[in-house]
PDB file of N, CA and C in Angstrom:
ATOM      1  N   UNK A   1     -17.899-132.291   8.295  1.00  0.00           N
ATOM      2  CA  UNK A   1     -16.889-131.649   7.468  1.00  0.00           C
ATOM      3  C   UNK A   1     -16.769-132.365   6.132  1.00  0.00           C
ATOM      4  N   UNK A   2     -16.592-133.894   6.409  1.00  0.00           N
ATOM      5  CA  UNK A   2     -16.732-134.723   4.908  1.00  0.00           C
ATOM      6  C   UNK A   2     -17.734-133.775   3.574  1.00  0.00           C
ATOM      7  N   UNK A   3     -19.118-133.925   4.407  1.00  0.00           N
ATOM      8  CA  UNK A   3     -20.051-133.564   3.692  1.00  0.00           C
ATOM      9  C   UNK A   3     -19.939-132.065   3.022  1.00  0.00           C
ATOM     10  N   UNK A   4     -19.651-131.046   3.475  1.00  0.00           N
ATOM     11  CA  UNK A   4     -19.191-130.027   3.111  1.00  0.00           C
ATOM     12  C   UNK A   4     -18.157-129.873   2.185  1.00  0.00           C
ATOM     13  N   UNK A   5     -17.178-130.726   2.391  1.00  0.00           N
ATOM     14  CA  UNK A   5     -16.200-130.566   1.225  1.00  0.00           C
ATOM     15  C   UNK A   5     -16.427-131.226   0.310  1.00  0.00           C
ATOM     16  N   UNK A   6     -17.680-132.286   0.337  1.00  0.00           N
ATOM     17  CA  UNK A   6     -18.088-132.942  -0.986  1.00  0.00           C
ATOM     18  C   UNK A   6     -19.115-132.106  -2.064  1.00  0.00           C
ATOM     19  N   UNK A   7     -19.385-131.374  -1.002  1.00  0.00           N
ATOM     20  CA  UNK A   7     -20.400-130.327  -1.617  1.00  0.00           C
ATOM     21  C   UNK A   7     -19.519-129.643  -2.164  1.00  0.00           C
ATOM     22  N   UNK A   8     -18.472-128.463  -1.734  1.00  0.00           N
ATOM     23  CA  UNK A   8     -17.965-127.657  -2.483  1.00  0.00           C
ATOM     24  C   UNK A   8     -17.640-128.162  -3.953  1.00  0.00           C
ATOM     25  N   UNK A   9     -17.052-129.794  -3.417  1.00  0.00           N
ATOM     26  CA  UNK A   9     -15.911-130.314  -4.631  1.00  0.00           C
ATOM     27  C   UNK A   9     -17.024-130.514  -5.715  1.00  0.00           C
ATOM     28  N   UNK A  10     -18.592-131.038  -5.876  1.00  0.00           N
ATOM     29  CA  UNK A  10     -19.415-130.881  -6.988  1.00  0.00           C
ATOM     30  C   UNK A  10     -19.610-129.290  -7.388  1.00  0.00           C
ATOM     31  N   UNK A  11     -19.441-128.774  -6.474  1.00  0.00           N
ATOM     32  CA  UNK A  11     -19.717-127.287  -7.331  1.00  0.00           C
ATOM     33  C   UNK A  11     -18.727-126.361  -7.415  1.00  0.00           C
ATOM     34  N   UNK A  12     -17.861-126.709  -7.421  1.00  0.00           N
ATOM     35  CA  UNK A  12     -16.485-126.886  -8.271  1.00  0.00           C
ATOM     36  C   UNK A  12     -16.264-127.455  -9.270  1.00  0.00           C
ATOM     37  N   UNK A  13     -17.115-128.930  -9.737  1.00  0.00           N
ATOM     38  CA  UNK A  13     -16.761-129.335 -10.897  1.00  0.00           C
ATOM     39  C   UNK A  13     -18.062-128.651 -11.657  1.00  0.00           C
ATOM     40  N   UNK A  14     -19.000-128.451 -11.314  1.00  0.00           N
ATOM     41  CA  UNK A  14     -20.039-127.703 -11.921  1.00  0.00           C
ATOM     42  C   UNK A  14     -19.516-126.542 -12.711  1.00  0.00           C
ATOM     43  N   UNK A  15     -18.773-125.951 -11.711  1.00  0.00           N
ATOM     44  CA  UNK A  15     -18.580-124.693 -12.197  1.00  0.00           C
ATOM     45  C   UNK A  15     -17.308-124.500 -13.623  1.00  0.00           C
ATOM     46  N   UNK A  16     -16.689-125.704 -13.137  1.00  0.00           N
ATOM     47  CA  UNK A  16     -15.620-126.109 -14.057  1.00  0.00           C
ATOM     48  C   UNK A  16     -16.150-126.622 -15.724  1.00  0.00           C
ATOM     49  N   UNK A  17     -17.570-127.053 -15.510  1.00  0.00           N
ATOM     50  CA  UNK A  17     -18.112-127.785 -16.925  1.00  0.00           C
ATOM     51  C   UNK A  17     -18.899-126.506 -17.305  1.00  0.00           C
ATOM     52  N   UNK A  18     -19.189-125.660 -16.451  1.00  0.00           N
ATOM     53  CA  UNK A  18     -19.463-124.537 -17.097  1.00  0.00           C
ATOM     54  C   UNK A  18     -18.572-123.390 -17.839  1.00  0.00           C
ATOM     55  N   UNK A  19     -17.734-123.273 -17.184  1.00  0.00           N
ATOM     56  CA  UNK A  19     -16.660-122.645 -17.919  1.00  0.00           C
ATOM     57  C   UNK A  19     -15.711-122.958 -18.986  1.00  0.00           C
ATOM     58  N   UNK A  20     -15.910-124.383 -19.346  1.00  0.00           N
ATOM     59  CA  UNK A  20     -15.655-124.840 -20.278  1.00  0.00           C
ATOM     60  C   UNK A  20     -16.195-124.886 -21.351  1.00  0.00           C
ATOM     61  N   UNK A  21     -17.802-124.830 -21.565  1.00  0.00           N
ATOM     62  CA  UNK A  21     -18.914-124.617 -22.182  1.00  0.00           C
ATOM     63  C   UNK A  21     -18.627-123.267 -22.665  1.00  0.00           C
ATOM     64  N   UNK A  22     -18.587-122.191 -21.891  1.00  0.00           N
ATOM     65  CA  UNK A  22     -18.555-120.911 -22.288  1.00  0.00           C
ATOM     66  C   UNK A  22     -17.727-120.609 -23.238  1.00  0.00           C
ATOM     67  N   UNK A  23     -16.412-120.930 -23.222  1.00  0.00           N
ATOM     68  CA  UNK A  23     -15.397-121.081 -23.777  1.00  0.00           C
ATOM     69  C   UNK A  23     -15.294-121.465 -25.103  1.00  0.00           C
ATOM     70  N   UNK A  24     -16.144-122.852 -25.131  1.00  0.00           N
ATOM     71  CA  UNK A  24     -16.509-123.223 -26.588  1.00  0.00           C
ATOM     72  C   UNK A  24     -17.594-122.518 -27.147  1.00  0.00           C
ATOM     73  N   UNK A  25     -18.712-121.932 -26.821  1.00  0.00           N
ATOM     74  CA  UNK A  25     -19.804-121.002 -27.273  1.00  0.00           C
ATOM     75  C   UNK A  25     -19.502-121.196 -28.736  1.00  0.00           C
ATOM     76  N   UNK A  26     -18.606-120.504 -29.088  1.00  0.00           N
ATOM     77  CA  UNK A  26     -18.513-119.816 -30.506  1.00  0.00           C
ATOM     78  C   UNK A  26     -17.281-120.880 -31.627  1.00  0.00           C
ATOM     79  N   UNK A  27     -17.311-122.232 -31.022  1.00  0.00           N
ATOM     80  CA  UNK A  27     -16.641-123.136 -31.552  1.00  0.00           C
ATOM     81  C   UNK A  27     -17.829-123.413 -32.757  1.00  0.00           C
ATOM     82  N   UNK A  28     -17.114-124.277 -34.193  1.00  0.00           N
ATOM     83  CA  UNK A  28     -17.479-124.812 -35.332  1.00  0.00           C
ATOM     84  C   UNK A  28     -17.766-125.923 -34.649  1.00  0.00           C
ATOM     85  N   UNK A  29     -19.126-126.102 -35.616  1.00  0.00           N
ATOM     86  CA  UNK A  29     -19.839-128.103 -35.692  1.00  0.00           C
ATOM     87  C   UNK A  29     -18.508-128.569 -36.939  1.00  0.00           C
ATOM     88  N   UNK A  30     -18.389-130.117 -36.404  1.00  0.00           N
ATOM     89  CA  UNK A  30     -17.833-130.696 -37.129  1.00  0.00           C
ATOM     90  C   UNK A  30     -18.381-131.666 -37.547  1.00  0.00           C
ATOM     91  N   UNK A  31     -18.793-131.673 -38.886  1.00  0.00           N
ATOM     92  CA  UNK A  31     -19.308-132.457 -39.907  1.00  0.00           C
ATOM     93  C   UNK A  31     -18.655-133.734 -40.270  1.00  0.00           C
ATOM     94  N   UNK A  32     -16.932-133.258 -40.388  1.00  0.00           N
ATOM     95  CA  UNK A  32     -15.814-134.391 -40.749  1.00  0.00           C
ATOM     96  C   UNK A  32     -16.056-135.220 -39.614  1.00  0.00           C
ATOM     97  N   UNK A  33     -15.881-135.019 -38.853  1.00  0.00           N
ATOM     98  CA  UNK A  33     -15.651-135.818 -37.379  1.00  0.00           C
ATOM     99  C   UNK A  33     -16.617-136.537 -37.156  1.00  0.00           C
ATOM    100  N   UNK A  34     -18.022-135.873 -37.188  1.00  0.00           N
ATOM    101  CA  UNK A  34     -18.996-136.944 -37.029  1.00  0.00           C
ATOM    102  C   UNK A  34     -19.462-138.118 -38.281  1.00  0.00           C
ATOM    103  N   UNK A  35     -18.928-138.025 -39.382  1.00  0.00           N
ATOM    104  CA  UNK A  35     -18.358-139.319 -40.697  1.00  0.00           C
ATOM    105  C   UNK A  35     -17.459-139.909 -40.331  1.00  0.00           C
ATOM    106  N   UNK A  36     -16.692-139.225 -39.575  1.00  0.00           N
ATOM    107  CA  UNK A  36     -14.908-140.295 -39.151  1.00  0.00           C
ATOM    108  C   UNK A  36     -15.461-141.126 -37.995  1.00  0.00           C
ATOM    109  N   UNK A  37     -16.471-140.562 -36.989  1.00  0.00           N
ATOM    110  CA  UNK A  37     -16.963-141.066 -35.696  1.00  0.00           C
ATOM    111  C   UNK A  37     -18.025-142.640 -36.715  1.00  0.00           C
ATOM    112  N   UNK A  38     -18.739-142.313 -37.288  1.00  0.00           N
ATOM    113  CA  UNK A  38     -19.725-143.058 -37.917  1.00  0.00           C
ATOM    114  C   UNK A  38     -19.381-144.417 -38.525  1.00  0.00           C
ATOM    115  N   UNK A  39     -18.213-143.958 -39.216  1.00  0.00           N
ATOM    116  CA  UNK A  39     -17.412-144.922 -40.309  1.00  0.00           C
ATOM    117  C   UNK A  39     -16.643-146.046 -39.684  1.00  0.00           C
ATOM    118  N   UNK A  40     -15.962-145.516 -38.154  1.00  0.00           N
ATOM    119  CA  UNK A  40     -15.479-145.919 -37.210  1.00  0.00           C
ATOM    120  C   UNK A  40     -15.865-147.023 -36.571  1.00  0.00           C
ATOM    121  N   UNK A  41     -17.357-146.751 -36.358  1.00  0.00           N
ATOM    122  CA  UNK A  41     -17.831-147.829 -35.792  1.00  0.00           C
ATOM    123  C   UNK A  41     -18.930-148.617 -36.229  1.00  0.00           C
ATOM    124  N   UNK A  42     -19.159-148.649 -37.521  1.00  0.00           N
ATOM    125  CA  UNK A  42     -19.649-149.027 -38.645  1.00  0.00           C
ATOM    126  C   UNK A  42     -18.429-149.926 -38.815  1.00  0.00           C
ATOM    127  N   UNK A  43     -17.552-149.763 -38.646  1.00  0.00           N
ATOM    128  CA  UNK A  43     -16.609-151.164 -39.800  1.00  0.00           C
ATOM    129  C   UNK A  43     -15.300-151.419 -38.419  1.00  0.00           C
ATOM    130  N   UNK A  44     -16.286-150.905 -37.204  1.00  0.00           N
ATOM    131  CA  UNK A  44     -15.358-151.535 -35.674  1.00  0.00           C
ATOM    132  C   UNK A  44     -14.023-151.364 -36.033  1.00  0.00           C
ATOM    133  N   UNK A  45     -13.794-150.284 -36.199  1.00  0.00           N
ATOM    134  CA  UNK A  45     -12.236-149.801 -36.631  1.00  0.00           C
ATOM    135  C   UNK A  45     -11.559-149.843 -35.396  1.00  0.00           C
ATOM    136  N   UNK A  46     -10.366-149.628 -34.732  1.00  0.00           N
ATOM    137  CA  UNK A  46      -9.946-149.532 -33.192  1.00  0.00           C
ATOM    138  C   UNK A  46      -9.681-148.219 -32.998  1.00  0.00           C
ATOM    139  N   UNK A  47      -9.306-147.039 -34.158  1.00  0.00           N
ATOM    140  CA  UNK A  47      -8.953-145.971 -33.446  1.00  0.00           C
ATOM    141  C   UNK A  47      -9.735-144.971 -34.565  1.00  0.00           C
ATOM    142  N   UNK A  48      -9.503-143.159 -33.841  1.00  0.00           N
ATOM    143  CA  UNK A  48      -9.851-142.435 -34.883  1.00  0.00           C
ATOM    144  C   UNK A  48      -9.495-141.243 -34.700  1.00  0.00           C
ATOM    145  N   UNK A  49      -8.998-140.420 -35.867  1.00  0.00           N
ATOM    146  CA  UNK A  49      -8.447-139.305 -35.766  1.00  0.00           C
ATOM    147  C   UNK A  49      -9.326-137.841 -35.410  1.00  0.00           C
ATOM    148  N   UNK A  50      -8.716-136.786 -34.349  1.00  0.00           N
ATOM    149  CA  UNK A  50      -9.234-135.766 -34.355  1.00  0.00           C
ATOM    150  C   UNK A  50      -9.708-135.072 -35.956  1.00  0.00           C
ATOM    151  N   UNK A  51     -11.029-134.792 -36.509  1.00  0.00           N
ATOM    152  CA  UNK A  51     -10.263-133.956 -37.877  1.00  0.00           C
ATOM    153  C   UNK A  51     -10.382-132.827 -37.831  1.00  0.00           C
ATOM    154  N   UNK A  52     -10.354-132.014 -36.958  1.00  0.00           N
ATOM    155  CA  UNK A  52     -10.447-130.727 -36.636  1.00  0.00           C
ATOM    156  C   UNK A  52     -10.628-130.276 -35.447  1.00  0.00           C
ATOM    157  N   UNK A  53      -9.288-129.726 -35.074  1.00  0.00           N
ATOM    158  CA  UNK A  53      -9.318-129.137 -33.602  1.00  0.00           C
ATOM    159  C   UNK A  53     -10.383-128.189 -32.940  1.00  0.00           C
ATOM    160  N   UNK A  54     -10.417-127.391 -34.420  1.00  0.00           N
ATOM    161  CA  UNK A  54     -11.177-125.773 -33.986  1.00  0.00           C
ATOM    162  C   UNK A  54     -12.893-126.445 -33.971  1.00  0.00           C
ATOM    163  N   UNK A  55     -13.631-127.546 -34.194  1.00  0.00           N
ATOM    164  CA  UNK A  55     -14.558-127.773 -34.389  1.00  0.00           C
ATOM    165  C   UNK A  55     -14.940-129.226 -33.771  1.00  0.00           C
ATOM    166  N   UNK A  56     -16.039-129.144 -33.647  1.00  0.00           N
ATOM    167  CA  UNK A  56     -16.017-130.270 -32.718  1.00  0.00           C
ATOM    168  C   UNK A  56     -17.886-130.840 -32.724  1.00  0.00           C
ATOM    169  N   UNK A  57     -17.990-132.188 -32.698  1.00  0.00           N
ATOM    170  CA  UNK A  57     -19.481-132.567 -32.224  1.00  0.00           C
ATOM    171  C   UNK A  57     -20.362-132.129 -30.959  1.00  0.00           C
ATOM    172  N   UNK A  58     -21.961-132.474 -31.297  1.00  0.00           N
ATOM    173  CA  UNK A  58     -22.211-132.535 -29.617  1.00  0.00           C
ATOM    174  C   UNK A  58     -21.612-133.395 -28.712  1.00  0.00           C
ATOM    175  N   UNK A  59     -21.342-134.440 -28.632  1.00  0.00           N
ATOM    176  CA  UNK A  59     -20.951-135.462 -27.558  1.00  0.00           C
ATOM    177  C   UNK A  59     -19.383-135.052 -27.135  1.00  0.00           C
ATOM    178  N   UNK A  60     -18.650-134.952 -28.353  1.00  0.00           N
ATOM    179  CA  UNK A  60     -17.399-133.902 -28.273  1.00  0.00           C
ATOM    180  C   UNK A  60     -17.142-132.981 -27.474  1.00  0.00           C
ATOM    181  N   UNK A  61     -18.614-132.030 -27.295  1.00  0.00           N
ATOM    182  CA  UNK A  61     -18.027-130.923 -26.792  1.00  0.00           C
ATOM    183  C   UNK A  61     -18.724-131.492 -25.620  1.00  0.00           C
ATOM    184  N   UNK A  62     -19.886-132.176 -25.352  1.00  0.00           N
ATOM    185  CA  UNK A  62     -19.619-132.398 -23.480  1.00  0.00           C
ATOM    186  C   UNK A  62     -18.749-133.623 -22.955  1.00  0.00           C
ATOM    187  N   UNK A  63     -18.419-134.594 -23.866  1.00  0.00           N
ATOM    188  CA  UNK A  63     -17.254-135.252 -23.256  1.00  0.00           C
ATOM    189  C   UNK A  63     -16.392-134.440 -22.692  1.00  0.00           C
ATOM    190  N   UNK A  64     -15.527-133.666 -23.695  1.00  0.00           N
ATOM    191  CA  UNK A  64     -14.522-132.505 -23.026  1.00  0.00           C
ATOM    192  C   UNK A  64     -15.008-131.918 -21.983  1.00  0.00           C
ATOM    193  N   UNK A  65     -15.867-131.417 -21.649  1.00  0.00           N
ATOM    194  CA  UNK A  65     -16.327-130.455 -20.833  1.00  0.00           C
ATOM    195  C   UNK A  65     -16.418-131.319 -19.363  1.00  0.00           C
ATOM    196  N   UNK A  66     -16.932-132.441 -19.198  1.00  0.00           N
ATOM    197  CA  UNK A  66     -17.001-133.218 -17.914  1.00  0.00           C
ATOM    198  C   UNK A  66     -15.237-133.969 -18.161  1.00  0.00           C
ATOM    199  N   UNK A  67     -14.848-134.067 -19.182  1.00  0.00           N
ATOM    200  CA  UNK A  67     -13.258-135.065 -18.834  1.00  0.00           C
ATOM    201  C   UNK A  67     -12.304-133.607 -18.292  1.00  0.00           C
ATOM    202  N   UNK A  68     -12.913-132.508 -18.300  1.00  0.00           N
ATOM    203  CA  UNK A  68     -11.839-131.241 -17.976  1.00  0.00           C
ATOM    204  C   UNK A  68     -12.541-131.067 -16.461  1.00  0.00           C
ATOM    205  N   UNK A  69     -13.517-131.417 -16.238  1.00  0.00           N
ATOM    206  CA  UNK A  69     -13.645-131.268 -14.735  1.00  0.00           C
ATOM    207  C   UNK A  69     -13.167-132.731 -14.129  1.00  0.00           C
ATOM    208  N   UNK A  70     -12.552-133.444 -14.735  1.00  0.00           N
ATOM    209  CA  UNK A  70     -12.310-134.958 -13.845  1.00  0.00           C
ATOM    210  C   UNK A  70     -13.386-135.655 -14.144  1.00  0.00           C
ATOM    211  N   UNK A  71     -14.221-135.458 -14.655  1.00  0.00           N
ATOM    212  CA  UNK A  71     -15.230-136.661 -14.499  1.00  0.00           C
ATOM    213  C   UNK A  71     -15.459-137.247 -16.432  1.00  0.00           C
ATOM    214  N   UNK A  72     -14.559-137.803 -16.491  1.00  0.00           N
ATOM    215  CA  UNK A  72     -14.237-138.766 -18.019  1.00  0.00           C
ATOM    216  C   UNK A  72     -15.914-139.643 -17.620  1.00  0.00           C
ATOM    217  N   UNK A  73     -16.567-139.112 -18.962  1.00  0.00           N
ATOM    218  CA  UNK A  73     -17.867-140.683 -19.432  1.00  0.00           C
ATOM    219  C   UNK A  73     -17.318-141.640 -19.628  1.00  0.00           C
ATOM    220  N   UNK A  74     -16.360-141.921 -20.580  1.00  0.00           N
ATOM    221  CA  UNK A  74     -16.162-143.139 -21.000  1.00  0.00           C
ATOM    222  C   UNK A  74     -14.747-143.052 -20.978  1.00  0.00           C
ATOM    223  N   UNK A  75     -13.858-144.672 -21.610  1.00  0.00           N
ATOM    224  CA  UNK A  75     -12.547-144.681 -21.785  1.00  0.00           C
ATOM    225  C   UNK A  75     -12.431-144.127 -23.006  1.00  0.00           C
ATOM    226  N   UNK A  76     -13.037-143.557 -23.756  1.00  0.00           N
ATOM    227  CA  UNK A  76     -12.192-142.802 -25.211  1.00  0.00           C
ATOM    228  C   UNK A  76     -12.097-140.899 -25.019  1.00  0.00           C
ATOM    229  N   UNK A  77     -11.259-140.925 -26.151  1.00  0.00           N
ATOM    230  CA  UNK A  77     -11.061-139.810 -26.161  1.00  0.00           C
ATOM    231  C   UNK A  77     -12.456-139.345 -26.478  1.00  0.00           C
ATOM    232  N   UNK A  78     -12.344-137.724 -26.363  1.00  0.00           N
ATOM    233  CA  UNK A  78     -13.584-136.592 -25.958  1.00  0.00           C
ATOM    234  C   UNK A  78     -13.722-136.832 -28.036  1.00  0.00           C
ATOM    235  N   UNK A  79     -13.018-136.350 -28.574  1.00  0.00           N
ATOM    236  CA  UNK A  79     -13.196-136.502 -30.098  1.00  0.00           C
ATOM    237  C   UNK A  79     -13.265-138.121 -30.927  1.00  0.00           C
ATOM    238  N   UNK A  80     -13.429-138.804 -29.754  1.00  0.00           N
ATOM    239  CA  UNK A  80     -14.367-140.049 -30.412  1.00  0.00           C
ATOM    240  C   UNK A  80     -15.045-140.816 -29.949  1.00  0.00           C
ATOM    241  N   UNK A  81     -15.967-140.176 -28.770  1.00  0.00           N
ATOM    242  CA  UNK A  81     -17.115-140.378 -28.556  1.00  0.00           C
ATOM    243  C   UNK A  81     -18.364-140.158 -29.142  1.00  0.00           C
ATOM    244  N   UNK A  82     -19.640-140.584 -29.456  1.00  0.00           N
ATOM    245  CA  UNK A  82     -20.431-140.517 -29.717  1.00  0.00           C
ATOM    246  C   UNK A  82     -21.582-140.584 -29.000  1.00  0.00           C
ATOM    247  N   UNK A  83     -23.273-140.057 -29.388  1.00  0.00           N
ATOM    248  CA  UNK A  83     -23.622-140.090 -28.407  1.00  0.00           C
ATOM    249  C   UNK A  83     -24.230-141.193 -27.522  1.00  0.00           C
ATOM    250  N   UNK A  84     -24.431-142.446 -28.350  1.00  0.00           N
ATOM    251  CA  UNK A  84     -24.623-143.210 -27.529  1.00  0.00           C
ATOM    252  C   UNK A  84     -23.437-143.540 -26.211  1.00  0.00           C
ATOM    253  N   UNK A  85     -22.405-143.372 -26.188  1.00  0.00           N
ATOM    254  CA  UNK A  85     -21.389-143.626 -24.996  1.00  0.00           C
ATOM    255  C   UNK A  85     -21.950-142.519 -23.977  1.00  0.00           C
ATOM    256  N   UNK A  86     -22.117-141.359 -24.013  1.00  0.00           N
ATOM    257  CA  UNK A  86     -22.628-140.608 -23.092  1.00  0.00           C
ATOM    258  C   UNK A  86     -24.332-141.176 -22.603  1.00  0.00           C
ATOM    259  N   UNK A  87     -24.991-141.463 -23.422  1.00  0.00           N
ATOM    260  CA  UNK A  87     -26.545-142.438 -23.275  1.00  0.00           C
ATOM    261  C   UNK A  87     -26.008-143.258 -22.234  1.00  0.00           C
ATOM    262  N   UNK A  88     -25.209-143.882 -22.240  1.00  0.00           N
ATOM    263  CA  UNK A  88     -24.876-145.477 -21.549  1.00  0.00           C
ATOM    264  C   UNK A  88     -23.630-144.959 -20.458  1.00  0.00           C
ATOM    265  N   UNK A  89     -23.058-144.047 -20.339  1.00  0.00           N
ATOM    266  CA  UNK A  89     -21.969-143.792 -19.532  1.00  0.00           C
ATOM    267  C   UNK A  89     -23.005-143.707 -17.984  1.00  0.00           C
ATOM    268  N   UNK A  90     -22.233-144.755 -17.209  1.00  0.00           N
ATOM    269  CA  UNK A  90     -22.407-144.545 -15.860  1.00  0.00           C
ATOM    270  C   UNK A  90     -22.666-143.061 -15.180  1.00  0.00           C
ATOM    271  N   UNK A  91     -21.532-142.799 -15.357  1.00  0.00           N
ATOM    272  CA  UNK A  91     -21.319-141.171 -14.747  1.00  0.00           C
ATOM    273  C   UNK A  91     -22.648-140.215 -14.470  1.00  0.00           C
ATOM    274  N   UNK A  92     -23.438-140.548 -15.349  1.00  0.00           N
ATOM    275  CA  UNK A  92     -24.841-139.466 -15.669  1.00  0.00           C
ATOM    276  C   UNK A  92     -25.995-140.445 -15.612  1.00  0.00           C
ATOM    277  N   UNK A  93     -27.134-139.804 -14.805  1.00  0.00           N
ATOM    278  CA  UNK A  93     -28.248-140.011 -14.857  1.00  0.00           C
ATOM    279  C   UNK A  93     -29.241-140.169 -15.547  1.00  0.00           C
ATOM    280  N   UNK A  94     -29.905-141.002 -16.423  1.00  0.00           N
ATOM    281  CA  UNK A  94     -30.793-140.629 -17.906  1.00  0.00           C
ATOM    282  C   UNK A  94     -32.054-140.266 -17.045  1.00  0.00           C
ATOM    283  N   UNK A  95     -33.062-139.502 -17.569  1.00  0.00           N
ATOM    284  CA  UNK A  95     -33.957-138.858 -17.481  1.00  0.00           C
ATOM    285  C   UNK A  95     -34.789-138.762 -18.960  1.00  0.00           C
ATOM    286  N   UNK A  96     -35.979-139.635 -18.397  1.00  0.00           N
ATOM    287  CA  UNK A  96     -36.830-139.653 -19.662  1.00  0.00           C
ATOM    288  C   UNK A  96     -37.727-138.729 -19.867  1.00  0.00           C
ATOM    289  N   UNK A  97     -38.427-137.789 -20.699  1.00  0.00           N
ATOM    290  CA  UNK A  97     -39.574-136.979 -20.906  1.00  0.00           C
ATOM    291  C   UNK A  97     -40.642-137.479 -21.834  1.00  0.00           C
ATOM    292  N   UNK A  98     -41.396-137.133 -21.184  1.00  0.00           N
ATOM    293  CA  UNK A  98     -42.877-137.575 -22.454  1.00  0.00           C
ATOM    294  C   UNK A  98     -43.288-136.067 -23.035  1.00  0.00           C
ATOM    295  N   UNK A  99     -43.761-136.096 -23.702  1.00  0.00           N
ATOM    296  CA  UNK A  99     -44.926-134.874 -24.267  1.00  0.00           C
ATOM    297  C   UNK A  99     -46.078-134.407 -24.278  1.00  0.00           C
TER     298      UNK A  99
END
């Protein structure tokens, strides 16, 4: 029974990072955000502001997307992550490809 309800509960959160995805589809790249993200940790600032709700980075939009199913990459917020924190976040598996 354990095993079964561990199963459902991943594809439940699956289904949850998918529907979150969908949702954003037709969201704006944010340009500001990824200079505020950059600048940030370029001069090891401690904090940083959303600069636009309606728009958002890549790492942005799958931070959100796994911190809305429960499963947070890292301790920062979804709008100031970058992508190396998702590279290095426990949570996920890296998978290398060659060509």
């Amino acid at each position: 029974v354990f095993i079964i309800m561990q199963i459902v509960n991943e594809q439940t959160k699956e289904l949850m990072i998918r529907n979150y995805l969908f949702k954003k589809e037709n969201d704006r790249y944010s340009f500001l955000q990824l200079g505020i993200i950059l600048v940030k940790n370029i001069f090891k600032l401690p904090k940083s502001v959303d600069a636009n709700k309606k728009a958002e980075i890549c790492s942005e939009l799958v931070a959100g997307a796994y911190e809305f199913a429960c499963i947070p990459l890292c301790e920062k917020k979804s709008y100031d992550v970058y992508p190396g924190d998702i590279l290095y976040s426990d949570k996920i598996w890296r998978i290398e490809c060659q060509e």
